[in-house]
Protein backbone atom coordinates (compact mmCIF):
# COMPACT_ATOMS: atom_id res chain seq x y z
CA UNK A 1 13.86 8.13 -13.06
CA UNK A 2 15.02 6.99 -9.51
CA UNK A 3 13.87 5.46 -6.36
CA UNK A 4 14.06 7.48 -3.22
CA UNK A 5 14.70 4.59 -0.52
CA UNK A 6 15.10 5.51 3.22
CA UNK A 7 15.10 2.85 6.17
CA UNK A 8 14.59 3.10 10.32
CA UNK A 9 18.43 3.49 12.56
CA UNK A 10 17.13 0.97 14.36
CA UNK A 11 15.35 -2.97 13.91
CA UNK A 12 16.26 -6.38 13.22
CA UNK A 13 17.90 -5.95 9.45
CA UNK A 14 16.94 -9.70 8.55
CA UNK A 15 13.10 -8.91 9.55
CA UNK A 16 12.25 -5.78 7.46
CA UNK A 17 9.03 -4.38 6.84
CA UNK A 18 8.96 -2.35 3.28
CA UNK A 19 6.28 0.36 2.82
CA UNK A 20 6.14 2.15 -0.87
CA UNK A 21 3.91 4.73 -2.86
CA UNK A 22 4.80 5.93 -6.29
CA UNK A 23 5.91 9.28 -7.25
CA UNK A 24 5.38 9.86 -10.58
CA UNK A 25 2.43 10.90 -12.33
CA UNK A 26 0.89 10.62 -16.43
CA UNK A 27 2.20 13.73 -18.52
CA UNK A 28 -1.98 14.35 -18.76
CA UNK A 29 -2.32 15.49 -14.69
CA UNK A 30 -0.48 16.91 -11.61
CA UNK A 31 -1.59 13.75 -10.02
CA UNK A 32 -2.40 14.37 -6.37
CA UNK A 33 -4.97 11.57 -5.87
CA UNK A 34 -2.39 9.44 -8.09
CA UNK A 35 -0.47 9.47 -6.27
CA UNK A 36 0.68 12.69 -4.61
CA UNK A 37 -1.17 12.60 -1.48
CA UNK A 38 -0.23 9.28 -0.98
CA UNK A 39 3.44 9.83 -0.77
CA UNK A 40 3.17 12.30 1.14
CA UNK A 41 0.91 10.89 3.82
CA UNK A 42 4.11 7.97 3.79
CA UNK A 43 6.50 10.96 4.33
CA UNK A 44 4.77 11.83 7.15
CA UNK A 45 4.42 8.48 8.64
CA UNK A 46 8.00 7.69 8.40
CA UNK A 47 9.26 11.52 9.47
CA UNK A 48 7.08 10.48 12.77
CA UNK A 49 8.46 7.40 13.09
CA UNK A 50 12.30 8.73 13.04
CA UNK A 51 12.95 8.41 16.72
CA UNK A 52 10.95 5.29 17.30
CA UNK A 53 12.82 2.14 18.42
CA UNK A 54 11.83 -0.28 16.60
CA UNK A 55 12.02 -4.20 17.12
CA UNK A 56 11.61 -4.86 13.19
CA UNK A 57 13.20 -2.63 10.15
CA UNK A 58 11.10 -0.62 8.46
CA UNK A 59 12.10 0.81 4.85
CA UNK A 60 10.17 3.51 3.11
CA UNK A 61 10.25 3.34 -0.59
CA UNK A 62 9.27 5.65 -3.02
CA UNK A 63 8.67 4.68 -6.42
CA UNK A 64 9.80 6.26 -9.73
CA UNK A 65 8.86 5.03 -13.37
CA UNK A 66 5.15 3.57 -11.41
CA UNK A 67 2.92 4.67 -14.67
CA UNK A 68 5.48 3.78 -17.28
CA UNK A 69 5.06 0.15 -16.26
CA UNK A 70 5.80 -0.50 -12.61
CA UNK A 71 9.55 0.21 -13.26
CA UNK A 72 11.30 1.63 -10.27
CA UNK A 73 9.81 -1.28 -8.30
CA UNK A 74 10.52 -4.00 -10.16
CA UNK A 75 14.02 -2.81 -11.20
CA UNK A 76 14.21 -2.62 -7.15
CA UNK A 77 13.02 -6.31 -6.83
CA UNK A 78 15.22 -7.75 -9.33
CA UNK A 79 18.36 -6.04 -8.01
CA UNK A 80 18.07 -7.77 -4.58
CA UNK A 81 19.89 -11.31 -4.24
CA UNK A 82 18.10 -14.29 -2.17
CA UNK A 83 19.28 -12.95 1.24
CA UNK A 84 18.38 -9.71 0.56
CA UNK A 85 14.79 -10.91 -0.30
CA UNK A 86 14.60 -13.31 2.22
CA UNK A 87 15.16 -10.43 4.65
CA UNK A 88 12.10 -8.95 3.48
CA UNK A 89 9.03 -10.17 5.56
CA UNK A 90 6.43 -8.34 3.49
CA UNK A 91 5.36 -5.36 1.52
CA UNK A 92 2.45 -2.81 1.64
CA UNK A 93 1.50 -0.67 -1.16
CA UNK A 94 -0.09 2.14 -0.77
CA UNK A 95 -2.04 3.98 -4.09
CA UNK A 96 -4.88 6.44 -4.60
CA UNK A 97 -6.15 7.12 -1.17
CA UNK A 98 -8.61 9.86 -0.94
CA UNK A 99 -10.61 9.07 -4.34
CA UNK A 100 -13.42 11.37 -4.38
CA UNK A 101 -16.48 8.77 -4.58
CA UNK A 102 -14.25 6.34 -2.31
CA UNK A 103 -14.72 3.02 -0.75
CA UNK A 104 -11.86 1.53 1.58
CA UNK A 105 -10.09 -1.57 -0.26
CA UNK A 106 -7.81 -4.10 0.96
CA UNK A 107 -6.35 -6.01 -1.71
CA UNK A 108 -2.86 -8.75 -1.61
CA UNK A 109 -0.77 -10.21 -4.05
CA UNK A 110 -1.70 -12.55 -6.53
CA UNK A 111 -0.43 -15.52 -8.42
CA UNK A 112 1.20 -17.55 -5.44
CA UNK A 113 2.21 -20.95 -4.93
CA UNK A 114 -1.17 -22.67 -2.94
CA UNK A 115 -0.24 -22.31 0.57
CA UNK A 116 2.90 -20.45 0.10
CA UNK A 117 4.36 -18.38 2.73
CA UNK A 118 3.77 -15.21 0.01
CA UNK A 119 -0.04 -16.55 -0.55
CA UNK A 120 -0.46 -17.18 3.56
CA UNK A 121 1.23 -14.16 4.88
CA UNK A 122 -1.00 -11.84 2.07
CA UNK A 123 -3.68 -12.95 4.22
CA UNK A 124 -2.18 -12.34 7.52
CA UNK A 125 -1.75 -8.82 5.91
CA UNK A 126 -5.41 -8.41 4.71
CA UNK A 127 -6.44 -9.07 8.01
CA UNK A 128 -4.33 -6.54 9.98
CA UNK A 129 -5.99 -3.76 7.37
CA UNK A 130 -9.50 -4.60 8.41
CA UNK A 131 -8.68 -4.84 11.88
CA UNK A 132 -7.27 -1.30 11.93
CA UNK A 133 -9.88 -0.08 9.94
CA UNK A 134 -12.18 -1.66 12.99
CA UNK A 135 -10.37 0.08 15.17
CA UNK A 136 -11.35 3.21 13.61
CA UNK A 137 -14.83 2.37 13.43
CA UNK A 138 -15.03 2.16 9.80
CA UNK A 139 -15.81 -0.40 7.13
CA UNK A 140 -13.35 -1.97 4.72
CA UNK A 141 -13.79 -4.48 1.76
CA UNK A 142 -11.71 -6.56 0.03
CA UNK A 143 -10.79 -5.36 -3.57
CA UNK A 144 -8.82 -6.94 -6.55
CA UNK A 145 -6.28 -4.86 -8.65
CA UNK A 146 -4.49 -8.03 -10.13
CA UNK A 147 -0.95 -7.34 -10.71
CA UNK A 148 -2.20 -3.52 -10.96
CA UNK A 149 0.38 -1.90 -9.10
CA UNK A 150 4.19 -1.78 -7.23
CA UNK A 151 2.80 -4.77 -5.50
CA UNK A 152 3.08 -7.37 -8.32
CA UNK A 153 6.99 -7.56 -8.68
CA UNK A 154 7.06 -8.46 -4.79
CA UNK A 155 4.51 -11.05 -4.77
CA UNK A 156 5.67 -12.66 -8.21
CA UNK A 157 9.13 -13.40 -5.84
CA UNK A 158 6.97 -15.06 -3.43
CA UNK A 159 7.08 -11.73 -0.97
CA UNK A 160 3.18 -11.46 0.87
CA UNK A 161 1.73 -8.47 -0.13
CA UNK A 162 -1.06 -6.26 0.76
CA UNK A 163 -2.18 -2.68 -0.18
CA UNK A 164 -4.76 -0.37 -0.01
CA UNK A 165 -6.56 1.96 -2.90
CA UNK A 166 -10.11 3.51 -2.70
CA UNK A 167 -10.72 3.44 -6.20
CA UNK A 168 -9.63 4.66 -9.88
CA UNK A 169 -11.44 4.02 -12.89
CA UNK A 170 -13.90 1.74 -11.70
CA UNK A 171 -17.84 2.47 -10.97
CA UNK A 172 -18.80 2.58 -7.35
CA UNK A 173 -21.17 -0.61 -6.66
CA UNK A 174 -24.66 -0.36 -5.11
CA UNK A 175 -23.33 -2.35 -1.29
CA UNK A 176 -20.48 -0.03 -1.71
CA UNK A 177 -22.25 2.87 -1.44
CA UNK A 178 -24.38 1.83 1.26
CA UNK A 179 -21.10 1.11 2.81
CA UNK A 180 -19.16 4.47 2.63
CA UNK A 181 -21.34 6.90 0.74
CA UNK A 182 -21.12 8.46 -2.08
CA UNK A 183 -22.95 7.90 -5.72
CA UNK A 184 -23.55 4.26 -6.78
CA UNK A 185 -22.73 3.61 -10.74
CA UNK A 186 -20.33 6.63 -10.85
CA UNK A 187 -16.30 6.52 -10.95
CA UNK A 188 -14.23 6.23 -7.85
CA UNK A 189 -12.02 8.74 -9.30
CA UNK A 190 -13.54 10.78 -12.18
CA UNK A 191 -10.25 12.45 -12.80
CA UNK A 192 -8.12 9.43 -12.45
CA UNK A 193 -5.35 10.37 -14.91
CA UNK A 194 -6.85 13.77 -15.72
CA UNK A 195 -5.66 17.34 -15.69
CA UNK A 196 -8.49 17.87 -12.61
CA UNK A 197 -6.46 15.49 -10.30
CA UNK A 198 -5.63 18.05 -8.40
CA UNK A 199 -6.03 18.73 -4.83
CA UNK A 200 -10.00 19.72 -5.20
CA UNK A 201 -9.57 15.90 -6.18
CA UNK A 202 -8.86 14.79 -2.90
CA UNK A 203 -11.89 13.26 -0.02
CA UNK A 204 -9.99 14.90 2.89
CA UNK A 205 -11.87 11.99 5.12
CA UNK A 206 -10.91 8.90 3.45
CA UNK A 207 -7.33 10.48 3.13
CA UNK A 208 -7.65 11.03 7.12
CA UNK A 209 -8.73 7.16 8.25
CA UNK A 210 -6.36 5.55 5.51
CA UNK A 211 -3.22 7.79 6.63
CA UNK A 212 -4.38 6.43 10.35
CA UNK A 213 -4.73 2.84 9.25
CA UNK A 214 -1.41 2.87 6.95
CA UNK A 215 0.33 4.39 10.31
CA UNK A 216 -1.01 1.96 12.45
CA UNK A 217 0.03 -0.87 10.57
CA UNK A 218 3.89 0.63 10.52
CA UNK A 219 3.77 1.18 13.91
CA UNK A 220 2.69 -2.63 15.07
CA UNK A 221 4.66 -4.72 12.12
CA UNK A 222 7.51 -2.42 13.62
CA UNK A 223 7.24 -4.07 16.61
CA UNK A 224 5.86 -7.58 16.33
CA UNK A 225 5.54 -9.56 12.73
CA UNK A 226 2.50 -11.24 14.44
CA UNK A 227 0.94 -14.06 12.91
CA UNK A 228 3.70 -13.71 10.37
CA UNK A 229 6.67 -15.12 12.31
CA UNK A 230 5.52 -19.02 12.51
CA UNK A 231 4.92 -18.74 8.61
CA UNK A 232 8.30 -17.39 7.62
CA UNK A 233 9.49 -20.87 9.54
CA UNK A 234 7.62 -23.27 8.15
């Protein structure tokens, strides 16, 4: 399997931003939930973003080997040397998002040093999700995948991390379905690794406001690391 790795013309090399969604699906489903439309809502971002001038560097990264054990991501992680990671402000990961019985989850890295830029700048990260989701008029809620994901090799080398998922093989809670609809004590994604993950799979609305949030966050960390730029100092 492979990586397929593309990066901005433009931006500060020693402040990049790195965005990633897997590729690959289970031999069992065609995989559009997980993780098709994901990728391709990336694509998108970073085909719009081609001409942009950006202040910061972004890289796109698209993962092979994801369900075989997070392997195109952490091969990618382990092949950098310490300048190459320290050139890495942070990394978003972006899985499953348009499960059909969704809610809108936030979750960072885990497993950091207390205080740690990784641990601090996660929740600088969190908090530029919900306030694009605000933006949008929409609620968000923190979620915990663990180590679930092509998050986990970046924030075991101290890199913050945040992501967003709506859901896979969980049951949708009570508050979250006051929150965002849908059925309370069914799956998030009844055909999460399925042969019916295909595009009938797909809540065209939560794919709409998370493609919006995931392109607003690429277009401001572009610019300005924010709140992140007195951590990475300290």
């Amino acid at each position: 399997t492979f990586n397929g790795i593309v990066e901005s013309n433009t931006g500060d090399a020693s402040k990049t931003i790195v965005l990633g969604a897997h590729l690959d699906s289970v031999p069992t489903g065609p995989g559009i939930n997980d993780n098709g439309a994901t990728a391709a809502a990336l694509l998108e971002i970073a085909l719009g973003m081609k001409d942009e001038v950006v202040k910061n560097k972004v890289r796109y990264i698209f993962w092979g080997g994801e369900e075989w054990g997070l392997v195109g991501s952490s091969f990618y992680v382990r092949s950098l040397g310490q300048a190459d990671k320290a050139n890495i402000a942070f990394y978003l990961n972006f899985d499953m998002i348009a499960s059909p019985n969704y809610l809108l989850g936030v979750y960072t890295g885990t497993d950091y040093v207390p205080n740690s830029y990784g641990e601090l700048g996660s929740a600088v990260l969190a908090r530029a999700f919900h306030r694009e989701y605000k933006k949008r008029n929409s609620p968000s809620v923190g979620f915990i995948i663990g180590n679930r994901g092509d998050h986990a090799e970046f924030a075991m080398a101290g890199i913050p991390t945040a992501g967003l998922c709506t859901g896979a093989d969980g049951h949708k809670s009570r508050r979250a379905a006051q929150m965002f609809g849908g059925v309370a004590g069914r799956l998030l994604d009844p055909c999460y690794h399925q042969a019916c993950d295909d595009m009938k799979n797909l809540n065209l609305k939560a794919l709409k406001i998370n493609a919006e949030v995931m392109h607003g966050m690429a277009r401001s960390f572009s610019q300005s690391l924010e709140g992140l730029e007195t951590l990475r100092h300290n």
